[in-house]
Protein backbone atom coordinates (compact mmCIF):
# COMPACT_ATOMS: atom_id res chain seq x y z
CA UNK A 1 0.00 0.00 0.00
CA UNK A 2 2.76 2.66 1.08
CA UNK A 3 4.57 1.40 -2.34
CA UNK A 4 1.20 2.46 -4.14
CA UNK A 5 1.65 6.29 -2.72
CA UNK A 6 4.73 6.57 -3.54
CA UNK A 7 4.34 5.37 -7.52
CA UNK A 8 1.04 8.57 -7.63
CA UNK A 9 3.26 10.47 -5.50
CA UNK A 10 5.59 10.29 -8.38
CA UNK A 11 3.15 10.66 -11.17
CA UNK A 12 1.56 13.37 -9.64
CA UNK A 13 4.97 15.36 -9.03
CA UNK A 14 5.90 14.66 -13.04
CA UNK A 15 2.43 16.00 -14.32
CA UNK A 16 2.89 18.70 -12.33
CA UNK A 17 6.68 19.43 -13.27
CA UNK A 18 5.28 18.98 -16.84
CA UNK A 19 2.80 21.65 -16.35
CA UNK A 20 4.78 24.40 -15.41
CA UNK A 21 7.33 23.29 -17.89
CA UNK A 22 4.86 23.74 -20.70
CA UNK A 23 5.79 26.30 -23.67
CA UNK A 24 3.65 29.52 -23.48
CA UNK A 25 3.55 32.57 -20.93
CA UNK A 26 1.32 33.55 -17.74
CA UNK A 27 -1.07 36.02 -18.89
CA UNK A 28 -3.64 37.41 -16.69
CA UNK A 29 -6.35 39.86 -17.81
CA UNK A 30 -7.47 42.89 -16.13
CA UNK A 31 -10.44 45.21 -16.61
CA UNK A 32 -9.31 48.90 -17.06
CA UNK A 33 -5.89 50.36 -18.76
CA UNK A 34 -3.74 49.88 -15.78
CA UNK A 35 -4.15 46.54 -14.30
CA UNK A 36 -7.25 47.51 -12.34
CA UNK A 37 -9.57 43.97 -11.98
CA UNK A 38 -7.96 40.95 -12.41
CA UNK A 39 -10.76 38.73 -14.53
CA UNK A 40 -8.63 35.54 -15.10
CA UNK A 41 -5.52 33.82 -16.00
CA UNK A 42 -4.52 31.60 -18.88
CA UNK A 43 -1.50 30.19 -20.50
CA UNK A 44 -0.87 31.96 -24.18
CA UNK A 45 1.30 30.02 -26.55
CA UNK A 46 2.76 33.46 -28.05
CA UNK A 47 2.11 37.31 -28.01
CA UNK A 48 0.17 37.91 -31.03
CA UNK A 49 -3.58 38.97 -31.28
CA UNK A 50 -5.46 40.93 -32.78
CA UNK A 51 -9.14 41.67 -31.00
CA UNK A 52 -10.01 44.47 -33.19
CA UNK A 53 -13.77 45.30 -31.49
CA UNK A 54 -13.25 41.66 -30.20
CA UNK A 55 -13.64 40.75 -26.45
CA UNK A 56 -10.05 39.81 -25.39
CA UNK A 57 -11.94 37.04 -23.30
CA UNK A 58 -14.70 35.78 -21.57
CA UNK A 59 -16.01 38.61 -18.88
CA UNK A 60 -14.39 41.25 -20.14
CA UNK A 61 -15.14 44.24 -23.00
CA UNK A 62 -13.40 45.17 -26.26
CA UNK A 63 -12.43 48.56 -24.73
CA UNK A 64 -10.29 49.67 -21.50
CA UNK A 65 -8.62 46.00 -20.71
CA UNK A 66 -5.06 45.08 -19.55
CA UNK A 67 -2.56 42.04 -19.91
CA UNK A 68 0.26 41.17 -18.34
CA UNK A 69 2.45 37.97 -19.46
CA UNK A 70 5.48 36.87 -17.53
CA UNK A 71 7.35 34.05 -17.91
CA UNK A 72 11.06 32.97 -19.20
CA UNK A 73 12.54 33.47 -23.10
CA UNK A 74 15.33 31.11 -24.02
CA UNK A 75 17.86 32.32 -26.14
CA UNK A 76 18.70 30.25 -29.34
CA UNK A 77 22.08 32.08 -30.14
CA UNK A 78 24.71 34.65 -28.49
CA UNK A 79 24.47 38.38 -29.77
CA UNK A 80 22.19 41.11 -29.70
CA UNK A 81 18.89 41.14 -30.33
CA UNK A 82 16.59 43.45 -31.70
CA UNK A 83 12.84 43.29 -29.99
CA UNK A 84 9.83 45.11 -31.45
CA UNK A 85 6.02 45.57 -30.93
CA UNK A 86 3.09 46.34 -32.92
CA UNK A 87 0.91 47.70 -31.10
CA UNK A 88 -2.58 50.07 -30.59
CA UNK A 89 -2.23 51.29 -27.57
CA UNK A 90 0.36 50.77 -24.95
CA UNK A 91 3.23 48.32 -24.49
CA UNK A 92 6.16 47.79 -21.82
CA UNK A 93 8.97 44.99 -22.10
CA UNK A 94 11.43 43.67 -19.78
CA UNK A 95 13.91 41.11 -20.95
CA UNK A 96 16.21 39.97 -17.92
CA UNK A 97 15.37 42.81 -16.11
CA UNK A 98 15.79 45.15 -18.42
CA UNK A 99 13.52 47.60 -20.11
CA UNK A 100 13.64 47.53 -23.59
CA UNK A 101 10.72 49.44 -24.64
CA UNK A 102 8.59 51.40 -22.65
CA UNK A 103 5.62 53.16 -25.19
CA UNK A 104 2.84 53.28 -22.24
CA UNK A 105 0.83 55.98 -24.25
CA UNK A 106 -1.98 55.92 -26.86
CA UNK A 107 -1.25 54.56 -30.07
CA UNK A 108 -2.29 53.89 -33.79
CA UNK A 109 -0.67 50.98 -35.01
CA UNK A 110 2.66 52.07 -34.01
CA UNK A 111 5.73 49.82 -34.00
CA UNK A 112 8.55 50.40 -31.12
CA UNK A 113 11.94 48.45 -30.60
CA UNK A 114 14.81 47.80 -28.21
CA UNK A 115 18.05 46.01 -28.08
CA UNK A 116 19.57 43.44 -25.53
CA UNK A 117 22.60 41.10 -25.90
CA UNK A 118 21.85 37.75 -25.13
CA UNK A 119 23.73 34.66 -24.41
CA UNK A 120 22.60 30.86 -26.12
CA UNK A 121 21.22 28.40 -24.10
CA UNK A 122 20.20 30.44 -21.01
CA UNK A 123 16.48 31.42 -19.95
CA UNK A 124 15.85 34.89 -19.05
CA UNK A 125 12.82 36.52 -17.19
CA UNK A 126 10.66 38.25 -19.32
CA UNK A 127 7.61 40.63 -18.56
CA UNK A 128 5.24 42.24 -21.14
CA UNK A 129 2.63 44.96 -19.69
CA UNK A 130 -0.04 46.13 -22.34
CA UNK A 131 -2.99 48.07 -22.66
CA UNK A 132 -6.04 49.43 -24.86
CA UNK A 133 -8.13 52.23 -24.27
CA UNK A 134 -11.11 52.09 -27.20
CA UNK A 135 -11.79 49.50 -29.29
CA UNK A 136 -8.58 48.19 -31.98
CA UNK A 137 -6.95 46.11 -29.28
CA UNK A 138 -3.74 44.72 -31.29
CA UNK A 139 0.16 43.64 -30.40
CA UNK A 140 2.53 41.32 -32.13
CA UNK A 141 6.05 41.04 -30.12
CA UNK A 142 8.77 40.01 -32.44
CA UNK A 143 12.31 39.65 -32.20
CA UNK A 144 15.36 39.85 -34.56
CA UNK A 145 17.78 36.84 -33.40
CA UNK A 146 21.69 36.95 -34.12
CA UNK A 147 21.36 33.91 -35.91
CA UNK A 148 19.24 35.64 -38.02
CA UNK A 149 20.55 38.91 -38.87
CA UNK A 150 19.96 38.82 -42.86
CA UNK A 151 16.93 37.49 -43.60
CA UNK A 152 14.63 40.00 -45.08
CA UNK A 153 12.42 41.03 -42.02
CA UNK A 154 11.92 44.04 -41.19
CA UNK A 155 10.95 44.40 -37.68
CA UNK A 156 11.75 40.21 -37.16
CA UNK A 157 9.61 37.23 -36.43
CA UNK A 158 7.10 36.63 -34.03
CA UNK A 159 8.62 35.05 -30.98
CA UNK A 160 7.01 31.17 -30.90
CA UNK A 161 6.27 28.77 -28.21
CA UNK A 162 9.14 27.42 -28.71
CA UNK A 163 11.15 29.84 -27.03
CA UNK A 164 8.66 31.57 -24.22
CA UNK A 165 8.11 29.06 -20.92
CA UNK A 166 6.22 30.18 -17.61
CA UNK A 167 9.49 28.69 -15.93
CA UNK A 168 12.82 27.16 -16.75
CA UNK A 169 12.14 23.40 -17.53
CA UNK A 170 13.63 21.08 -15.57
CA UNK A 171 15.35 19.08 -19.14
CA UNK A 172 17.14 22.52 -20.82
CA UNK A 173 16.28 22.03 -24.59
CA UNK A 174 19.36 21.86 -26.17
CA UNK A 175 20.47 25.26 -28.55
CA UNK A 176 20.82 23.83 -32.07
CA UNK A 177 23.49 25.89 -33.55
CA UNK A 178 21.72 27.34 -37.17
CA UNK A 179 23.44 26.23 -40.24
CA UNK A 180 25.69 28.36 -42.29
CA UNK A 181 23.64 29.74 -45.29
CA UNK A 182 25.86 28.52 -48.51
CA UNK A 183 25.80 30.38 -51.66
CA UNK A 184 24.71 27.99 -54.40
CA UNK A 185 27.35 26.74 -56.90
CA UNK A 186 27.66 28.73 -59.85
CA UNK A 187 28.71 26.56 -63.19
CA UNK A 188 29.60 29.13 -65.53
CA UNK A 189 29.13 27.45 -69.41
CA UNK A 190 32.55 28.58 -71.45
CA UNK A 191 32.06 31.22 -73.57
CA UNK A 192 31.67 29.53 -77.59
CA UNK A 193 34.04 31.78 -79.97
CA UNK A 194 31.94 34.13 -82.15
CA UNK A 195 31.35 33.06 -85.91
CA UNK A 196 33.79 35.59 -88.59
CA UNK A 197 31.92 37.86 -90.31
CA UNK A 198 30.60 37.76 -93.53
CA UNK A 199 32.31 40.46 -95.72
CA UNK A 200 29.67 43.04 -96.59
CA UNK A 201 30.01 45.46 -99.94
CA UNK A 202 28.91 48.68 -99.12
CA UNK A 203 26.21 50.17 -101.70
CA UNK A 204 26.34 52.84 -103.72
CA UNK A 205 25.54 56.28 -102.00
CA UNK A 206 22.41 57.76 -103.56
CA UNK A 207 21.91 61.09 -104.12
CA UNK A 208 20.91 63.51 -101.30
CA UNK A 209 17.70 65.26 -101.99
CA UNK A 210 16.96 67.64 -99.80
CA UNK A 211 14.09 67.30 -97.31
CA UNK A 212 11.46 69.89 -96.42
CA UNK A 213 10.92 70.87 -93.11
CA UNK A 214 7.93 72.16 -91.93
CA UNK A 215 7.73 74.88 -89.18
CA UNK A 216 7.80 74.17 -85.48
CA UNK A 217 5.12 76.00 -84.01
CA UNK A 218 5.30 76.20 -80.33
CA UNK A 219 2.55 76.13 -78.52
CA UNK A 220 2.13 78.07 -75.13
CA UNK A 221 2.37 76.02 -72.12
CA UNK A 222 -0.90 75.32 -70.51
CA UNK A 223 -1.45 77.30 -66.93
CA UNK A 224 -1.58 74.61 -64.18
CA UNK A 225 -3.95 75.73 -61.66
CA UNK A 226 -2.36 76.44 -58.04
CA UNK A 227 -2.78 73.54 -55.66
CA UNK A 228 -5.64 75.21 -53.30
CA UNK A 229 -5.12 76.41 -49.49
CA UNK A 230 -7.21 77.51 -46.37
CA UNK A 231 -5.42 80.95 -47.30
CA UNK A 232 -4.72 83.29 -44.90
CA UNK A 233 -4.20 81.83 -41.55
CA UNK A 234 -4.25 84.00 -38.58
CA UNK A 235 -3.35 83.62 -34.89
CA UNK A 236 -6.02 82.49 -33.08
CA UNK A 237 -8.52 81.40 -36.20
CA UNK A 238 -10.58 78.15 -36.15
CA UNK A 239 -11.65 76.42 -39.45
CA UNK A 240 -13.30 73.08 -39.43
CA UNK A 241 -12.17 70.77 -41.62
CA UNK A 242 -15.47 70.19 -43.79
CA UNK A 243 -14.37 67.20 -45.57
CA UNK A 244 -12.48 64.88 -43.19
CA UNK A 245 -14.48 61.59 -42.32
CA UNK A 246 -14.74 58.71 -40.62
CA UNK A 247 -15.97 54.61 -40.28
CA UNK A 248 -18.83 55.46 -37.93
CA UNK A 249 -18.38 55.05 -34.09
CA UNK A 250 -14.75 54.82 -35.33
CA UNK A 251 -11.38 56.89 -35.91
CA UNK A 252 -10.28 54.93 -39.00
CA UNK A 253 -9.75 57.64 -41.66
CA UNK A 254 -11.46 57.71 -44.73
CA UNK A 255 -9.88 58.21 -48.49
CA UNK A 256 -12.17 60.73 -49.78
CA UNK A 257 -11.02 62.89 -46.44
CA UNK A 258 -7.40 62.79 -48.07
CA UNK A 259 -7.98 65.94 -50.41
CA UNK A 260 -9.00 67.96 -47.44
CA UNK A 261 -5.92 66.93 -45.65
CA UNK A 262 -3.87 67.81 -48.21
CA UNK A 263 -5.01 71.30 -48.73
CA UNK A 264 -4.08 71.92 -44.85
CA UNK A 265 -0.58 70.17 -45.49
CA UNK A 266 0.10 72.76 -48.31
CA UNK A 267 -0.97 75.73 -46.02
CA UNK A 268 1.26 74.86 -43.30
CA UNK A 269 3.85 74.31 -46.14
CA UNK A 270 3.27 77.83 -47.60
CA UNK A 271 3.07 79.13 -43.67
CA UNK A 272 6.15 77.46 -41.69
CA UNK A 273 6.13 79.48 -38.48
CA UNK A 274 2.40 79.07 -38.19
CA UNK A 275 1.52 75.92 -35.26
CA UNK A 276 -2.07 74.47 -35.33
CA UNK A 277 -4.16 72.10 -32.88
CA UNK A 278 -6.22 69.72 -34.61
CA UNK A 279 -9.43 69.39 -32.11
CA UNK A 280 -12.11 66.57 -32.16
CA UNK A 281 -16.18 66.59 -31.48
CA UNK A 282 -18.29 64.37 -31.42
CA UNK A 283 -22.39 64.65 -30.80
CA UNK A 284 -23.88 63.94 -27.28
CA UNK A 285 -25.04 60.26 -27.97
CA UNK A 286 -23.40 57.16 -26.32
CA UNK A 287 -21.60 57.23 -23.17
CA UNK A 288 -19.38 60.51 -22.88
CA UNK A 289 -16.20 58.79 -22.01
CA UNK A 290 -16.31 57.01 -24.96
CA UNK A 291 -17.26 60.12 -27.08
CA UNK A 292 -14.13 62.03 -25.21
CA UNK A 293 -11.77 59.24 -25.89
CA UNK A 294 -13.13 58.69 -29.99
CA UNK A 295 -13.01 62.54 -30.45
CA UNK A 296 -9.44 62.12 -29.09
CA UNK A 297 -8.21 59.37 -31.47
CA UNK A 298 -9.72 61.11 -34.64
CA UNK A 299 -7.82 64.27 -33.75
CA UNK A 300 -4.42 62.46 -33.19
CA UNK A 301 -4.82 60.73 -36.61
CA UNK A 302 -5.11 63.88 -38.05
CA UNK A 303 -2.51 64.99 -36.27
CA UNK A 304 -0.59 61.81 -37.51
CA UNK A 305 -1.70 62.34 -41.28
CA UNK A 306 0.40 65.55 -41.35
CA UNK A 307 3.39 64.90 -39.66
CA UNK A 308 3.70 61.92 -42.11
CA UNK A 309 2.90 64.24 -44.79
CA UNK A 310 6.17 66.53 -43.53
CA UNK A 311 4.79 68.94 -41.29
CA UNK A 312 6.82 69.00 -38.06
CA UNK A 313 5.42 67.51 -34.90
CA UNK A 314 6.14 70.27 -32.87
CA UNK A 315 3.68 72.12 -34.91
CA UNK A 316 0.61 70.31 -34.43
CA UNK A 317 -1.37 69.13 -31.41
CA UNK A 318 -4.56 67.22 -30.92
CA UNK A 319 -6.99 67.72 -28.49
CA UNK A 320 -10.63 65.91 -27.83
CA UNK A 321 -13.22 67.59 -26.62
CA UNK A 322 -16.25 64.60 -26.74
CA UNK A 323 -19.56 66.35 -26.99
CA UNK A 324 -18.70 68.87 -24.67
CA UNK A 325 -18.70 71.74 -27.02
CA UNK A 326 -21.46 71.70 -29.16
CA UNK A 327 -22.14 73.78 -32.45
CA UNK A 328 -25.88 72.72 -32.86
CA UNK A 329 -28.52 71.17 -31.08
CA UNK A 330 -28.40 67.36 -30.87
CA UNK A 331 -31.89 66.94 -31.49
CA UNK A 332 -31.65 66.63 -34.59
CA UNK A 333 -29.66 63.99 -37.11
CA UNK A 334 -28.65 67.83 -39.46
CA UNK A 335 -27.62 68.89 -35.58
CA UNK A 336 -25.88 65.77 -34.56
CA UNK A 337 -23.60 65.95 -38.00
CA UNK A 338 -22.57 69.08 -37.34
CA UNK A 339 -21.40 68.45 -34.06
CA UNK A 340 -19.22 65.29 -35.24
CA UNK A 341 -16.80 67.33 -36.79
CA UNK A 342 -12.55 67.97 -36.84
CA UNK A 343 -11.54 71.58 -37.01
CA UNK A 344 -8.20 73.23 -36.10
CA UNK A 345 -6.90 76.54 -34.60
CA UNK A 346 -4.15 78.48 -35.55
CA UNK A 347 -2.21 79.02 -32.62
């Protein structure tokens, strides 16, 4: 009988060992953008999701959530390597203890990085913190291994199961050294010797006749019309930008909102001391702290849309104001449009 506990004694301690062993990180969820109810705890293989309007998980909304995974990264080869995120909105990583990107802010689809050297074969502790504030939850966490260096990836590969364990396992997997990339033979077919060439008798030369030419008429270049512009701009004016739109209940940009755009990008061109603050509004319907956070994502995109358009960032803010400043009544669907508007002041 006492041989019996000892034999599930055993089998219990090597399920357990197995468990813990298992590839994957600790992730636990939390309601709110800074860890603020834990709602539950899972394993995740790898760091790659993308919820878009999605619940993250059961109990939980596709807005204003938090994850945290922790756990240990083995490292496949010695040398530096080069960590980045995609992410909308914030992201924090520790590897060994030390921070290699730290982007806790709002953010559109932004990719960060950060460098670490790393020695093969050893496990070190690694921490992820992320967070979304409305709607678009998305990260990928890649990596860009020594071993690896050349291969055409931009920001790297997503880091696999393979490599990400909630603790060291108790059998190290062994580090397969990566084999040398070869350059394929090249057999280079001799060159054949080139045929002689037939001897060719010239004709006789005709007579010249001499050709007519007709006269070039030149005709006046065409007038280009000039690229149009808010005009004037003047300290303290406010101009709402009357064809900038949006998905609805959203702050993905539109194409036909491009021309408008464009015409501000050429006015700040034509201005370059002048500094602007994009400002968003929405209507009064829905709950106002989602209004206050949308009308502040559809002015930074704006805000975004320029600066990759040239215009220097320290030219351009973005504020949101939610429905909080109304330029109609909201009683009305005319009203309501009005009041979901982008507009900037010259500062």
């Amino acid at each position: 009988m006492k041989k019996g506990w000892i034999i599930l004694g055993m089998v219990i301690g090597l399920l357990t060992s197995q468990t813990q062993a298992q590839s994957g990180l600790k992730a636990e969820y939390y309601t709110g953008t800074n860890f603020e109810t834990k709602v539950l705890i899972r394993v995740d293989p790898q760091i790659r999701f993308d919820w878009r309007g999605r619940s993250p998980a059961a109990g939980m909304g596709s807005s204003y959530f938090s994850v945290r995974w922790t756990g240990k990264l083995l490292a496949p080869a010695s040398g530096q390597y080069i960590f980045s995120a995609l992410v909308d909105d914030g992201i924090r990583v520790w590897v060994g203890n030390r921070k290699v990107i730290d982007a806790w802010a709002l953010h559109d689809d932004e990719s960060f990085k950060g460098a670490v050297v790393l020695e093969a074969g050893k496990y070190y502790d690694l921490r992820v913190d992320y967070f979304n504030d409305l709607l678009e939850g998305k990260i990928n966490l890649l990596w860009q291994r020594p071993d690896e260096i050349n291969l055409p990836f931009s920001n790297g590969t997503t880091i696999s199961g393979q490599y990400l364990y909630q603790k060291i396992p108790t059998s190290p997997r062994p580090v397969v050294p990566p084999k040398p990339i070869t350059k394929p033979t090249v057999v280079v077919a001799p060159t054949p010797k080139p045929a002689p060439k037939p001897v060719v008798v010239p004709p006789k030369p005709k007579p010249v006749v001499a050709a007519v030419i007709p006269p070039v008429v030149v005709a006046a270049p065409e007038k280009t019309p000039e690229a149009e512009t808010f005009g004037s701009v003047e300290t303290g004016k406010m101009l709402v930008l009357e064809n900038v739109f949006f998905e609805r209940s959203n702050y993905v940009l539109l194409p036909e909102s491009f021309a408008e755009l464009d015409k501000l990008v050429r006015t700040l061109r034509q201005n370059p001391a002048v500094r602007i603050n994009i400002a968003g509004h929405t209507d009064n319907v829905g709950d106002p702290r989602l209004n206050q956070s949308l009308s502040e994502y559809r002015a930074r995109v704006v805000m975004n849309y320029l600066i990759r358009h040239g215009i220097a960032g320290d030219r351009v803010g973005a504020t949101g104001y939610g429905g909080s400043r109304p330029v109609a009544g909201n009683d009305t669907e005319t009203g309501r449009a009005k009041n979901r508007r982008v507009e900037f002041v010259v500062k």
